[in-house]
Protein backbone atom coordinates (compact mmCIF):
# COMPACT_ATOMS: atom_id res chain seq x y z
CA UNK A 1 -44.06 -55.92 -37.56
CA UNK A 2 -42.28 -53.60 -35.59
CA UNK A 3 -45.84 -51.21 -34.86
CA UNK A 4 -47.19 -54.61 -33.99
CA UNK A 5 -44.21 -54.76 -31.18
CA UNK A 6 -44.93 -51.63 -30.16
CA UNK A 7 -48.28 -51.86 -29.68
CA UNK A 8 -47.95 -54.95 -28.00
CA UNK A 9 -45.46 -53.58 -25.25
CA UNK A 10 -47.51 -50.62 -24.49
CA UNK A 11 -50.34 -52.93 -23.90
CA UNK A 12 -47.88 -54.90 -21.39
CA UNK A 13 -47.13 -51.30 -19.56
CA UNK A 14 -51.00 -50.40 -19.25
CA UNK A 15 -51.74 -53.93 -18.08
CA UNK A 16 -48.64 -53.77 -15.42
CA UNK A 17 -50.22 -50.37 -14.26
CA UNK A 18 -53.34 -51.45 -14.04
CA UNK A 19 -52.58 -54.35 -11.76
CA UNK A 20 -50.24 -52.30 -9.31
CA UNK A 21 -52.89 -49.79 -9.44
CA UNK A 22 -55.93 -53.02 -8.41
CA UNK A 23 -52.82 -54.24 -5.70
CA UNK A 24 -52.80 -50.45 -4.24
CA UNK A 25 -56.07 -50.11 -4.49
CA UNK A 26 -56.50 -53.53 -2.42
CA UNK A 27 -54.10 -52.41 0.28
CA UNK A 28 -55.50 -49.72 0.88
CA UNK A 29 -58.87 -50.79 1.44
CA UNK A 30 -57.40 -53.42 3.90
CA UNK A 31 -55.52 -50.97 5.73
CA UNK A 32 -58.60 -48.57 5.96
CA UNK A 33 -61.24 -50.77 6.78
CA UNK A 34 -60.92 -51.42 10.43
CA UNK A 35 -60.70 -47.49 10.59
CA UNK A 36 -64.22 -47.56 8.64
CA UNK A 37 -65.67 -50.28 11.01
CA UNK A 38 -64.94 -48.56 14.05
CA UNK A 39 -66.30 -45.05 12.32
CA UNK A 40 -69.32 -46.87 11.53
CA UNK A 41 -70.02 -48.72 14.54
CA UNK A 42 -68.95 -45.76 17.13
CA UNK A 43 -70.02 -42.50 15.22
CA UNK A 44 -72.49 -43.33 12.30
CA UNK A 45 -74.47 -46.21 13.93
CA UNK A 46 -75.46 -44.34 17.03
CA UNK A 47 -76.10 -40.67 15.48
CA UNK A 48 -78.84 -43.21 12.91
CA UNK A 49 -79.89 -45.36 16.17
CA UNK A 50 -80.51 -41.59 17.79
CA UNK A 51 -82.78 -40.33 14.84
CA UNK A 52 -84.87 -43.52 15.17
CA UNK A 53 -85.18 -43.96 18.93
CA UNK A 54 -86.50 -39.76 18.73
CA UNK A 55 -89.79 -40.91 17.00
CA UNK A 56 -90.45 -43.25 19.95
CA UNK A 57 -91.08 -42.98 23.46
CA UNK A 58 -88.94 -45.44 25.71
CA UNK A 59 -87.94 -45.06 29.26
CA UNK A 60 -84.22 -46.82 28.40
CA UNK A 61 -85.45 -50.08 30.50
CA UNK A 62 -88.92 -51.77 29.05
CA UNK A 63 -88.14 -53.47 25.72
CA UNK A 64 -91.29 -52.39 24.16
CA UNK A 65 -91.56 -48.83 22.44
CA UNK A 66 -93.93 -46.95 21.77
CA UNK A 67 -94.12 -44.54 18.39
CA UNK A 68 -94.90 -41.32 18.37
CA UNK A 69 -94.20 -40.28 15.35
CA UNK A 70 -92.86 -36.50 15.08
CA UNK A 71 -94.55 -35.75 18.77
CA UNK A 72 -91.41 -35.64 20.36
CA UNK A 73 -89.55 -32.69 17.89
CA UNK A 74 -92.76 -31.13 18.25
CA UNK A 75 -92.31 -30.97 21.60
CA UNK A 76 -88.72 -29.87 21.34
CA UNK A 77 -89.83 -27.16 18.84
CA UNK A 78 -91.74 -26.16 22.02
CA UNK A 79 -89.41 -26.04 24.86
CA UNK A 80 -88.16 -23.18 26.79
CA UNK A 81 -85.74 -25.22 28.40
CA UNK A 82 -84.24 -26.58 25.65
CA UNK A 83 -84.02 -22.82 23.57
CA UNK A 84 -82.46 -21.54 26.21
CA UNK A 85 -79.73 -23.99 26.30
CA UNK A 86 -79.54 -23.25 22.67
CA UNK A 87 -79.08 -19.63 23.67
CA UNK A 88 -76.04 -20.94 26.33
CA UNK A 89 -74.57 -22.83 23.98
CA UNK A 90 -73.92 -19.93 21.52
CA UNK A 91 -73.07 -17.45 24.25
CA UNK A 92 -70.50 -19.98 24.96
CA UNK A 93 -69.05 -20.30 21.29
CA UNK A 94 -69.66 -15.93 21.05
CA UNK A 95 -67.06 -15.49 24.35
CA UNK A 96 -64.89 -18.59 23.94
CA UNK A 97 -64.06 -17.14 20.41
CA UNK A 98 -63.65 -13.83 21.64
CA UNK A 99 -61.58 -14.58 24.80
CA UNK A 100 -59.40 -18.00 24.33
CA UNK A 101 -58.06 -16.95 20.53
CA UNK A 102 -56.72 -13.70 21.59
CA UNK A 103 -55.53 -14.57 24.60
CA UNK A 104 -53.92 -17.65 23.14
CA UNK A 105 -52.48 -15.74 20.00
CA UNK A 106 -50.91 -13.56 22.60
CA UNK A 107 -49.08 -15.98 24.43
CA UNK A 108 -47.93 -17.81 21.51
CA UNK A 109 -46.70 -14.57 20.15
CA UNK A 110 -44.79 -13.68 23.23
CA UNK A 111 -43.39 -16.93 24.21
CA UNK A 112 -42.38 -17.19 20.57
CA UNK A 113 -40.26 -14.49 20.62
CA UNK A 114 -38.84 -15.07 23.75
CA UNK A 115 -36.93 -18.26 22.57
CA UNK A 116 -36.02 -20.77 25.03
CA UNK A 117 -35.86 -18.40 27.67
CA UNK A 118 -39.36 -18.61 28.21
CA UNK A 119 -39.42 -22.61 27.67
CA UNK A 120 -40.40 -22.98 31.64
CA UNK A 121 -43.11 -20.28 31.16
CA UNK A 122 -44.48 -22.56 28.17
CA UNK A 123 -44.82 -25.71 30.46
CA UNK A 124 -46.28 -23.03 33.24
CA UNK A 125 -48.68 -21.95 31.13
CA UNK A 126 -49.84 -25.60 29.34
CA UNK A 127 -50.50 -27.03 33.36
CA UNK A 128 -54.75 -26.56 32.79
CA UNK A 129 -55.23 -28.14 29.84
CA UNK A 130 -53.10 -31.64 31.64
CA UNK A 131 -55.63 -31.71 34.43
CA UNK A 132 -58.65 -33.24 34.69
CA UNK A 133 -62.08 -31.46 34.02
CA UNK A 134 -63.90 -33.33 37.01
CA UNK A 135 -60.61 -31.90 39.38
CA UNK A 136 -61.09 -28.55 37.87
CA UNK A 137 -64.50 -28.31 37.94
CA UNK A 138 -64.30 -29.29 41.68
CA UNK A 139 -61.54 -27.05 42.32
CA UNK A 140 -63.23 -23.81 41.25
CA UNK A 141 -66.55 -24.99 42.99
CA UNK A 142 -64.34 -24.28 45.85
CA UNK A 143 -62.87 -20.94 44.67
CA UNK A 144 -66.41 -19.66 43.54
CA UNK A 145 -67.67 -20.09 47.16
CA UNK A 146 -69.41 -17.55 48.79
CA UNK A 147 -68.28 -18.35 51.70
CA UNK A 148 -64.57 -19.98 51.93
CA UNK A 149 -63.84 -19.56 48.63
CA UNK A 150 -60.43 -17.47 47.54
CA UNK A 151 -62.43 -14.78 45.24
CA UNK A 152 -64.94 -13.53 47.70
CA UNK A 153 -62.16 -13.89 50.62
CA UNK A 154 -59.49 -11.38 48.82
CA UNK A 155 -61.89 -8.80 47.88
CA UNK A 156 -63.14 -8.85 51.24
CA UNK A 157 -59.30 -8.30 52.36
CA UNK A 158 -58.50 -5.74 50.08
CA UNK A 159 -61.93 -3.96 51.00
CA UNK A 160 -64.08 -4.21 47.78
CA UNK A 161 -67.05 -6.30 49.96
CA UNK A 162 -69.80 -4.70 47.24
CA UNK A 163 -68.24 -6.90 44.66
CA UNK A 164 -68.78 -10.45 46.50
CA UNK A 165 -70.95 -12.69 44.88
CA UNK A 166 -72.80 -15.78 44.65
CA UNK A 167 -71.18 -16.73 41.90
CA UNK A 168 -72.49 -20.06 40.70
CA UNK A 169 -75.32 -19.54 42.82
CA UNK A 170 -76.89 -16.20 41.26
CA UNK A 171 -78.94 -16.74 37.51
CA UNK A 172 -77.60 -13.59 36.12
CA UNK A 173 -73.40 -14.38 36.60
CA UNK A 174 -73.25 -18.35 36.81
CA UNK A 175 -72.77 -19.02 33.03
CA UNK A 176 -69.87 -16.38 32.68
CA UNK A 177 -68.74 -17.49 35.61
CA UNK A 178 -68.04 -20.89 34.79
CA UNK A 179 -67.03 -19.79 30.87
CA UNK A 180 -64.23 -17.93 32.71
CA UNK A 181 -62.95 -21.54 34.06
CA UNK A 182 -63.53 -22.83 30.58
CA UNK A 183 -61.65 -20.13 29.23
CA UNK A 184 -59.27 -20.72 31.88
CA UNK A 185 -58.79 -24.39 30.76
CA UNK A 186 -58.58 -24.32 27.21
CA UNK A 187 -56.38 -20.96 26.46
CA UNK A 188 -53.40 -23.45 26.32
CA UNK A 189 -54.63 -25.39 23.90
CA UNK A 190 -54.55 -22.40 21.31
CA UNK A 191 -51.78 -21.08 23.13
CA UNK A 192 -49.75 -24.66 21.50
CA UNK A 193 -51.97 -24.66 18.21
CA UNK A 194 -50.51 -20.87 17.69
CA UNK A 195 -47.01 -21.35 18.76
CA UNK A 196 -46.93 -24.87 16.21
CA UNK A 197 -48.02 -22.09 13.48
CA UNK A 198 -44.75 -19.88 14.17
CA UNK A 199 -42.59 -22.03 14.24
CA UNK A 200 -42.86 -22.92 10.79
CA UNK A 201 -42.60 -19.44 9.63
CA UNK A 202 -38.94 -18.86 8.54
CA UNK A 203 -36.73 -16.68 10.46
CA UNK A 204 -35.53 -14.58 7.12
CA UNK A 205 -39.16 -13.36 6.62
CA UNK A 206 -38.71 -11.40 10.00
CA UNK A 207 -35.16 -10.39 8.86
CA UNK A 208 -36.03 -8.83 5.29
CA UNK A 209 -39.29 -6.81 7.41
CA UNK A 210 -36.44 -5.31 9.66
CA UNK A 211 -34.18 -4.16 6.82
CA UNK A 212 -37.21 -3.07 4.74
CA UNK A 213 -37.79 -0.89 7.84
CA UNK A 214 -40.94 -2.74 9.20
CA UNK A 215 -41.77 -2.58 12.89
CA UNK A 216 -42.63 -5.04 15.55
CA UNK A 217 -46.03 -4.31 15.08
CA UNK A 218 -45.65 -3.80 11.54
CA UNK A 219 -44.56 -7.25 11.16
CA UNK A 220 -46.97 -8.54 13.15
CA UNK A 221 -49.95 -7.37 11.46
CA UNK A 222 -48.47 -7.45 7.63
CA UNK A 223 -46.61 -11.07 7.65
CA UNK A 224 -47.08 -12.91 10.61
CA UNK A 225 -51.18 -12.63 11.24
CA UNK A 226 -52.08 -13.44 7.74
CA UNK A 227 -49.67 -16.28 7.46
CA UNK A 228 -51.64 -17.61 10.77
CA UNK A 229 -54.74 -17.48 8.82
CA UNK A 230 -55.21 -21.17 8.16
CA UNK A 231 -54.42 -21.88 12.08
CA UNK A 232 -56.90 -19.26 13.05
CA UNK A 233 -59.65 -20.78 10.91
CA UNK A 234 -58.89 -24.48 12.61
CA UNK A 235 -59.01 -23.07 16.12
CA UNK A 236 -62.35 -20.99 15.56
CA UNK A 237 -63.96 -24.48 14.22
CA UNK A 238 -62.65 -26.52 17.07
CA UNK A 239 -63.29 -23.76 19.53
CA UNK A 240 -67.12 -23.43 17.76
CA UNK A 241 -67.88 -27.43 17.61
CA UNK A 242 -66.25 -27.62 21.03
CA UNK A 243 -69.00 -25.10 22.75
CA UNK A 244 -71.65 -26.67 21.07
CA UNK A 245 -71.15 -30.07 22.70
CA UNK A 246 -69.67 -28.64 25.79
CA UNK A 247 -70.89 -30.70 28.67
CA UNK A 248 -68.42 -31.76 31.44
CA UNK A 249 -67.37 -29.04 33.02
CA UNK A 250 -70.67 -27.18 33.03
CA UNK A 251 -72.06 -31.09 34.73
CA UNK A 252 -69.65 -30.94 37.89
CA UNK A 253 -69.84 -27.18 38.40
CA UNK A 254 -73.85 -26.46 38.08
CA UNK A 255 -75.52 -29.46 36.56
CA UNK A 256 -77.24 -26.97 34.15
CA UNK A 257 -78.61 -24.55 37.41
CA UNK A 258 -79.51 -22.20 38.87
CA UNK A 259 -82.78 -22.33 37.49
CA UNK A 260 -81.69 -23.94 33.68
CA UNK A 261 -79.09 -20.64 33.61
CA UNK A 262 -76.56 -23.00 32.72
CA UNK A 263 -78.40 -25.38 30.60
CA UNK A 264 -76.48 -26.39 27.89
CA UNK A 265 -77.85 -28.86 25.03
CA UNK A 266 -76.03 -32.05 26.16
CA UNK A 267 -76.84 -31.41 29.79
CA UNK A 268 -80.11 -31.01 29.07
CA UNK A 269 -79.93 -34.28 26.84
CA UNK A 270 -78.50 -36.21 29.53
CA UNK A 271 -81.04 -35.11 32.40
CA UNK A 272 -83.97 -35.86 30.11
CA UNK A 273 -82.42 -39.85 28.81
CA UNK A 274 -80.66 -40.73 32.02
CA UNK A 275 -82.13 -38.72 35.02
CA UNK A 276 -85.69 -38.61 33.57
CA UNK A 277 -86.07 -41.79 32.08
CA UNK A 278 -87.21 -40.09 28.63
CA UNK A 279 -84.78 -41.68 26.58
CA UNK A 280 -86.63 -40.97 23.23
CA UNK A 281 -87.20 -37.20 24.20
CA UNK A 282 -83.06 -37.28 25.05
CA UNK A 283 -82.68 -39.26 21.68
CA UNK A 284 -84.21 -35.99 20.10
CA UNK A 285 -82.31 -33.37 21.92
CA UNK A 286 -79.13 -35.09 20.93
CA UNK A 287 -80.41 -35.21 17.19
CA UNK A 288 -81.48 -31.75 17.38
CA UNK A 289 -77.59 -30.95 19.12
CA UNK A 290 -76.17 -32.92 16.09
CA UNK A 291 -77.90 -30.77 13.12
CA UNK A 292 -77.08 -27.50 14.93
CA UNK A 293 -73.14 -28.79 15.10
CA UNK A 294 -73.16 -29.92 11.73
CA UNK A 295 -75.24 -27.02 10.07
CA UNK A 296 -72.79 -24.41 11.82
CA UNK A 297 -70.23 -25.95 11.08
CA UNK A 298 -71.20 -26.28 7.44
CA UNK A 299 -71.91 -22.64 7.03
CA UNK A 300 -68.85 -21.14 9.23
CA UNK A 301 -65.82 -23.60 8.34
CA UNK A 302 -66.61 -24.60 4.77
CA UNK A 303 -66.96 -20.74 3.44
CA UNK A 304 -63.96 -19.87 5.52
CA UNK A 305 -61.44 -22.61 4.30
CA UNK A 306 -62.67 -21.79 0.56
CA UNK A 307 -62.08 -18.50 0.90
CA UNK A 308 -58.91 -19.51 2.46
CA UNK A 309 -57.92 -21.77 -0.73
CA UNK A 310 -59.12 -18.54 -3.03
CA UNK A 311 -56.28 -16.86 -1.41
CA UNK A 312 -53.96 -19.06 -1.57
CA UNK A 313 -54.40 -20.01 -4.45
């Protein structure tokens, strides 16, 4: 009788679970659906409506379409154009890496340590990344000038006239030229990611390294980089998928010129749907733009963060 009992009341409990567990269950799928729906009708439906409209050719207006079949990638697979903004693209993603993480690490690391001393130096410092990208693009159309613009005009006052330039004007500097402003722009941006990152490291780490004898730089390198290695990884992926669909600034400043040295992917994508008329060759070039995101994103971020949870773990 009394097993009986027992058996009985533990069949109670698992049946009491199992409901709150059904009502949770519910709840959450309310709560999450509108986040699903919008998802779904803003990110997954047009990347799908892309892959379809690239086997077709369409000019955007007539309602009838014609198929091509795989004509149009072939045609990708043979365009200069669109290779070398491939090329950009990654020369982008190479410098931005190379230039905006250091220099942002840096920054953090020295406001950081100068406490609230420096708190008017950190609002200083954030004032790019607040302001538009159509302003600043403008802006440094203005400064690159070969003729009235502030670069050209100091070095010609300070007598270095052989180093004037054309500088969105000439093939051979106009992408670095405009990475600089990029740069420029988005330094801040790690700059804050960075700073987040030591803040949460405690303050007795720092005091233990100085009694153990550590240096500055000591510290820096031993404690404080590798405990920024999970903020380092998320800046070089946003920094990475950022270049690849980098399109804005590059638009106002140079619209992909002189001569494609510019070019980017989504520039190119746009001149070819809306400035062209070819919307199912610009349906392809934005396919093609969203394999090379997601495929180097897939082999950079995913090997990093494992090896990331390896040593954490």
């Amino acid at each position: 009788m009394a097993a009986t009992l027992h058996d009985s009341s533990e069949a109670r409990v698992v049946t009491h679970r199992r409901r709150r567990f059904n009502e949770y269950a519910v709840t959450a799928v309310l709560f999450l659906l509108p986040a699903f729906a919008f998802l779904g009708v803003f990110v997954l439906w047009p990347i799908i409506d892309s892959f379809r409209l690239s086997f077709y050719k369409w000019n955007g207006v007539d309602p009838d379409l014609t198929f091509l079949g795989v004509d149009n990638w072939v045609r990708l697979a043979k365009d200069g154009v669109f290779w070398r903004a491939v090329r950009n693209n990654f020369i982008i993603v190479f410098l931005s890496l190379l230039v905006q993480l250091p220099i942002g690490l840096a920054l953090a690391v020295l406001l950081d340590s100068g406490g609230r001393k420096f708190s008017f130096f950190k609002v200083i410092y954030f004032l790019p990344l607040l302001l538009s990208t159509v302003a600043i693009g403008i802006l440094f159309k203005y400064i690159y000038d070969p003729y009235f613009g502030i670069i050209n005009a100091t070095l010609e006052r300070i007598g270095l006239d052989a180093l004037t330039q054309e500088w969105l004007s000439n093939p051979k500097i106009a992408l670095y030229s405009v990475i600089a402003v990029i740069c420029w722009q988005y330094i801040p941006f790690y700059m804050v990611l960075f700073l987040a990152s030591l803040s949460g490291i405690p303050a007795e780490l720092r005091e233990a390294a100085y009694i153990d004898g550590a240096t500055e730089n000591k510290y820096f390198w031993s404690i404080v980089l590798p405990l920024l290695r999970g903020s380092i990884i998320t800046a070089a992926t946003l920094s990475l998928i950022g270049s690849l669909k980098y399109f804005d600034l590059i638009w106002v400043m140079t619209e992909g010129g002189p001569v494609n040295a510019t070019e980017l992917m989504a520039t190119y994508m746009y001149k070819k749907a809306f400035s062209s008329f070819e919307m199912g060759y610009g349906a392809t070039v934005a396919s093609a733009l969203f394999i090379v995101v997601l495929v180097t994103a897939l082999t950079v971020y995913f090997p990093l963060q494992r090896q990331e949870e390896d040593i954490a773990g």
